[in-house]
C-alpha atoms as a PDB file:
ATOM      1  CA  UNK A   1      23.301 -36.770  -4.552  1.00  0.00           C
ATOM      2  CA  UNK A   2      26.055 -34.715  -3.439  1.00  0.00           C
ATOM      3  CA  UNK A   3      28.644 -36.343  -5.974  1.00  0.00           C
ATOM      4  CA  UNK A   4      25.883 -36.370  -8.672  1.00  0.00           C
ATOM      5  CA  UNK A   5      25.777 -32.579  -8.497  1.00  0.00           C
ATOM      6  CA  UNK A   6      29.824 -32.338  -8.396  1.00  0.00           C
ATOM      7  CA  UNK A   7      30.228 -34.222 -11.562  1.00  0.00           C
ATOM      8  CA  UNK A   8      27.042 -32.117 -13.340  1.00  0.00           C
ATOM      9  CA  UNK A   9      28.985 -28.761 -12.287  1.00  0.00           C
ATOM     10  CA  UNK A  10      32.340 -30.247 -13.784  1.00  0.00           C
ATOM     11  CA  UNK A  11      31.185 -31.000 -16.460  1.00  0.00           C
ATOM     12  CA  UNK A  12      29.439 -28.584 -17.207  1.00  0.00           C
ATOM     13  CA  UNK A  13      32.110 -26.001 -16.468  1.00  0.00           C
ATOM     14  CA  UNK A  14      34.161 -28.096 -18.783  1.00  0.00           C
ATOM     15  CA  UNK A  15      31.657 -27.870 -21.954  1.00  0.00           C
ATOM     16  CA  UNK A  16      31.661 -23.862 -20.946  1.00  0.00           C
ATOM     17  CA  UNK A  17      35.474 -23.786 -21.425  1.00  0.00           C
ATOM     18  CA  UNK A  18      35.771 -25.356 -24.113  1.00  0.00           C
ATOM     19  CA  UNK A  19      32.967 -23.347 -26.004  1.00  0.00           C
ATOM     20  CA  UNK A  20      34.030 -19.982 -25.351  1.00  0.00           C
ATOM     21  CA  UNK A  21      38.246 -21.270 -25.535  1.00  0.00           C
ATOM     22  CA  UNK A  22      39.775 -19.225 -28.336  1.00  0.00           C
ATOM     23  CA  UNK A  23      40.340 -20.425 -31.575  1.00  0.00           C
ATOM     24  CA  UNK A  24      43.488 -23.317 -31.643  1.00  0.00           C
ATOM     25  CA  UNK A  25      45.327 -23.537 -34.883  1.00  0.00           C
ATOM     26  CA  UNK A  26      48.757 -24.895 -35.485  1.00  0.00           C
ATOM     27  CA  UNK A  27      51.005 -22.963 -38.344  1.00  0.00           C
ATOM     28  CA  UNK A  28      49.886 -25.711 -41.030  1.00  0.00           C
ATOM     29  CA  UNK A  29      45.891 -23.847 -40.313  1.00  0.00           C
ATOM     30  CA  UNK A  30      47.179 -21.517 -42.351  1.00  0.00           C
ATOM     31  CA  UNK A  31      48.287 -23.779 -45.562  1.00  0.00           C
ATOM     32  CA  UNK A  32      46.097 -22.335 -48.394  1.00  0.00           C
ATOM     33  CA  UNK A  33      45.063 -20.150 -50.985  1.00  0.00           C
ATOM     34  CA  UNK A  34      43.033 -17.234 -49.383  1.00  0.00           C
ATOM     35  CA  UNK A  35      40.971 -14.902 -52.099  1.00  0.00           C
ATOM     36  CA  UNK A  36      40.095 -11.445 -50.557  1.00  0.00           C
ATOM     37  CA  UNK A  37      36.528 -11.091 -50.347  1.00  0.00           C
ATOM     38  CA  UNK A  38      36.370  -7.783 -51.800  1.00  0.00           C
ATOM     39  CA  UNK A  39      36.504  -8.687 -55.255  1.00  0.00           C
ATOM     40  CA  UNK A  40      37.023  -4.679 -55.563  1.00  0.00           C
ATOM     41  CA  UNK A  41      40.070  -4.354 -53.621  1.00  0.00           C
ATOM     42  CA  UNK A  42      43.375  -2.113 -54.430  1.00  0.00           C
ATOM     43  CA  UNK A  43      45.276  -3.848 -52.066  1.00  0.00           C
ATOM     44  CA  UNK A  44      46.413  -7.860 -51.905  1.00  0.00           C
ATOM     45  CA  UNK A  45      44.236  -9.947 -53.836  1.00  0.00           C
ATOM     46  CA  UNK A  46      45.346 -13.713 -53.259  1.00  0.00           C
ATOM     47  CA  UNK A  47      47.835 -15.054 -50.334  1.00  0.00           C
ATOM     48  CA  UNK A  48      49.398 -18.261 -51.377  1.00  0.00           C
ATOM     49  CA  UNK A  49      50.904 -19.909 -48.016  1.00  0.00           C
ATOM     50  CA  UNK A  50      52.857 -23.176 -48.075  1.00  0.00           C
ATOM     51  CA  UNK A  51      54.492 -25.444 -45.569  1.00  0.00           C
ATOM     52  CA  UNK A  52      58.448 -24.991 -45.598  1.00  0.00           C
ATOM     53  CA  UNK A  53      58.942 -27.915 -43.456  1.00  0.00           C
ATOM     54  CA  UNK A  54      59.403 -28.157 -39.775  1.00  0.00           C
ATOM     55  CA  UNK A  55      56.564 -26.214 -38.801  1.00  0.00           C
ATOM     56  CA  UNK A  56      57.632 -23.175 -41.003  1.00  0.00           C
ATOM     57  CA  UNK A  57      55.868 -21.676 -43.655  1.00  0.00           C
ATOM     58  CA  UNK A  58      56.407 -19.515 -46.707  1.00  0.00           C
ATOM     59  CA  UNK A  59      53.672 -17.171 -48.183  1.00  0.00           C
ATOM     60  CA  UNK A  60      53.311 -15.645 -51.663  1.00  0.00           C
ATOM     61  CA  UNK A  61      51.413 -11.983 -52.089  1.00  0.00           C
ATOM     62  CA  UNK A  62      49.733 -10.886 -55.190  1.00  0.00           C
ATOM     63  CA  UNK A  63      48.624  -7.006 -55.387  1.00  0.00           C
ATOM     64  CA  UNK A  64      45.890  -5.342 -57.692  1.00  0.00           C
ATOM     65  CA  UNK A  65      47.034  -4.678 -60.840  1.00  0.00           C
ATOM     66  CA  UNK A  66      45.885  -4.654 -64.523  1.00  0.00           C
ATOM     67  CA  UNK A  67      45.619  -6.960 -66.560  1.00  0.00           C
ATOM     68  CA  UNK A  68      46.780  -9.060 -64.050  1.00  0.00           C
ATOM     69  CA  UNK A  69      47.511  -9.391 -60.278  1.00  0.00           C
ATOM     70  CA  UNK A  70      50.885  -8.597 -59.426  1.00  0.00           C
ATOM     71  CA  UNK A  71      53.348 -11.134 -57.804  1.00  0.00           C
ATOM     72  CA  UNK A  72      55.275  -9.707 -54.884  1.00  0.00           C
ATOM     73  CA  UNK A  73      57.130 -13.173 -54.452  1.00  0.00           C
ATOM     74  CA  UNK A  74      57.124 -15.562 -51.792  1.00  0.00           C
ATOM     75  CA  UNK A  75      59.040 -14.763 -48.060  1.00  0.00           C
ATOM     76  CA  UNK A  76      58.563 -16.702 -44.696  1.00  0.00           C
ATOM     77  CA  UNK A  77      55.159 -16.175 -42.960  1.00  0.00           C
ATOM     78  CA  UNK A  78      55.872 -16.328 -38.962  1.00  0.00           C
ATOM     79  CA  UNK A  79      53.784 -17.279 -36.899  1.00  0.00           C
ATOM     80  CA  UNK A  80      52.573 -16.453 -33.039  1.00  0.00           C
ATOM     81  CA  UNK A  81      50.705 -18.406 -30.640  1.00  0.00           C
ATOM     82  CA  UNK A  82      49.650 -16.269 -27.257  1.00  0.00           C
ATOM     83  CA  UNK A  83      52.446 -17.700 -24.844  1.00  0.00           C
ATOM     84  CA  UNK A  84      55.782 -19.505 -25.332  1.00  0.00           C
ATOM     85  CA  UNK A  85      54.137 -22.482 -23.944  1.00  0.00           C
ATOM     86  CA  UNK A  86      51.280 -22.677 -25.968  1.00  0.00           C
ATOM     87  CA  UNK A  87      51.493 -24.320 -29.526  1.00  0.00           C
ATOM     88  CA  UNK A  88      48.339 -22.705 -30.713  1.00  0.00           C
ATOM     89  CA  UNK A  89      49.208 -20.271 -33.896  1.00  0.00           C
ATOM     90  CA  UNK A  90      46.781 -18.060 -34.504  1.00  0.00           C
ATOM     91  CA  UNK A  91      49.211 -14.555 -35.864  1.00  0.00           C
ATOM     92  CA  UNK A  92      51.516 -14.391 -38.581  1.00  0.00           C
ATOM     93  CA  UNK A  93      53.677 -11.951 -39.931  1.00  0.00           C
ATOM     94  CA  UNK A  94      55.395 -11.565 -43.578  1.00  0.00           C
ATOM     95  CA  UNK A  95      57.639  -8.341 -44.468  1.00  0.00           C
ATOM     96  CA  UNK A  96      58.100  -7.215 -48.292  1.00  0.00           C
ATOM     97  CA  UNK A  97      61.006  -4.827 -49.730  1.00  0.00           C
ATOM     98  CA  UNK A  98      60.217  -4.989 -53.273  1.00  0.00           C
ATOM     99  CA  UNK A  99      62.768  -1.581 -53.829  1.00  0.00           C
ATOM    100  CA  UNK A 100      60.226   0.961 -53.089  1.00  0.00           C
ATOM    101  CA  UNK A 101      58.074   0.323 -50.158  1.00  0.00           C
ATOM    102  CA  UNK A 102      58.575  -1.499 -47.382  1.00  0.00           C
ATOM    103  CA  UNK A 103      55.376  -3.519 -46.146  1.00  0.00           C
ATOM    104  CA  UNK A 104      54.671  -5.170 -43.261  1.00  0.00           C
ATOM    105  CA  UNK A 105      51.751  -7.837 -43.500  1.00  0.00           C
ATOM    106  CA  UNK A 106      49.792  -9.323 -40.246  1.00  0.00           C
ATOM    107  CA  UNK A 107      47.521 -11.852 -40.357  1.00  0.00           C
ATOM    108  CA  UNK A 108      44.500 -13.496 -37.969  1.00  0.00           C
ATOM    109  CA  UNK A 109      42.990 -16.657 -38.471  1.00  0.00           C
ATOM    110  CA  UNK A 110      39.456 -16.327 -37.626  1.00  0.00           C
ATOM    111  CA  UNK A 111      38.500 -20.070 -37.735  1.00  0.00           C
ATOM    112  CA  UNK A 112      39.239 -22.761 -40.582  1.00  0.00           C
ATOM    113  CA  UNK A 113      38.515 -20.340 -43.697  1.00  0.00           C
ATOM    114  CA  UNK A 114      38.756 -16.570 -42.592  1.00  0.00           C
ATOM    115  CA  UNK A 115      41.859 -15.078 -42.192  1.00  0.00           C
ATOM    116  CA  UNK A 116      42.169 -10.818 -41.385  1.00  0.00           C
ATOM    117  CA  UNK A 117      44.747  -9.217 -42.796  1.00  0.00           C
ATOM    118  CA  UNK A 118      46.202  -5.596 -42.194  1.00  0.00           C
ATOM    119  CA  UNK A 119      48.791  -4.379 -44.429  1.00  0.00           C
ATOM    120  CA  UNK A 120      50.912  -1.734 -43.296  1.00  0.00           C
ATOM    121  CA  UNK A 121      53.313   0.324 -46.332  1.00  0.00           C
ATOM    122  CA  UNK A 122      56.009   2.626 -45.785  1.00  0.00           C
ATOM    123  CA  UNK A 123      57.141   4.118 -49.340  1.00  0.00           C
ATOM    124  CA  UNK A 124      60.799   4.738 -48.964  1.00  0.00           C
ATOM    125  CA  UNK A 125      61.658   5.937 -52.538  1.00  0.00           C
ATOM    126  CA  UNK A 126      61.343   9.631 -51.789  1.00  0.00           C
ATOM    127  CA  UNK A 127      57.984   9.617 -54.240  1.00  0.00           C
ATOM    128  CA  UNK A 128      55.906  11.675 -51.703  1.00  0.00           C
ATOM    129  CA  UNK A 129      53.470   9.189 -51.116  1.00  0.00           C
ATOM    130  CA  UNK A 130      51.541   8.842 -47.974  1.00  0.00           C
ATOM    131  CA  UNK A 131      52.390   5.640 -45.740  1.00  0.00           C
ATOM    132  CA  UNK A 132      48.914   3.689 -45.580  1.00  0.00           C
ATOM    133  CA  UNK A 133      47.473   0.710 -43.643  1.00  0.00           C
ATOM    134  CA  UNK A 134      44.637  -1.364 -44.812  1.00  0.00           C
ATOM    135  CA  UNK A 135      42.487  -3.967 -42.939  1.00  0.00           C
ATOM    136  CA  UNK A 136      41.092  -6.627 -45.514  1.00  0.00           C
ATOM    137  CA  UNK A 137      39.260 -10.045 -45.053  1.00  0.00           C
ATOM    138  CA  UNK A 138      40.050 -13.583 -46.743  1.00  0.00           C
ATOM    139  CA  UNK A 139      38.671 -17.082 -47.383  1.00  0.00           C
ATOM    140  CA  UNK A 140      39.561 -20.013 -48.342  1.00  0.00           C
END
């Protein structure tokens, strides 16, 4: 009866673990085409990520603009699990210079098709323009 009772609470600790264990994604999780969800949106649009090879990946922005979206080109996406041990990715960061901004992009996978993504812009051309940050959602 004892033992009976031992392998229930094991088990059963187990099954708890493993339902409340953070998300586990390795960098090709984030292979893709993610479409912001705000169809409204003055800020990225579409994130294009790729595999580079060897675990690495590249990612291609495209920002609101008329007619069309505009392509800010593709750079490496690198990504962060929580530990050096662990091989779980679930962060990512991508950096953009296109002459008169810098931007820094961050990115959290929130399961198989949702990915958060805060965009942080520094304007560096002397224009005046206020820095901004933006928080915007994704799917796949």
């Amino acid at each position: 009866m004892l033992k009976t009772s031992l392998v229930l609470a094991a088990s059963s600790t187990s099954l708890a673990a493993l339902l409340i264990s953070p998300v586990l994604a390795a960098p090709s999780d984030f292979i893709g085409t993610w479409v912001n969800t705000n169809s409204n949106t003055t800020g990225v649009t579409r994130l294009v990520i790729t595999s580079a090879g060897a675990n690495k990946l590249n990612i291609e922005a495209f920002g609101k603009c008329h007619p069309t979206d505009c392509k800010w080109g593709k750079t490496s996406l690198v990504t962060y699990s929580s530990n050096v041990q662990n091989p779980n990715t679930r962060y990512g960061t991508a950096s953009y210079n296109p002459g008169f901004a810098q931007t820094l992009l961050t990115l959290d996978l929130k399961g198989r098709n949702a990915l958060s993504l805060q965009n942080f812009t520094e304007f560096t051309d002397h224009s005046g323009r206020q820095n901004y940050s933006l928080i915007e959602s994704f799917k796949r």
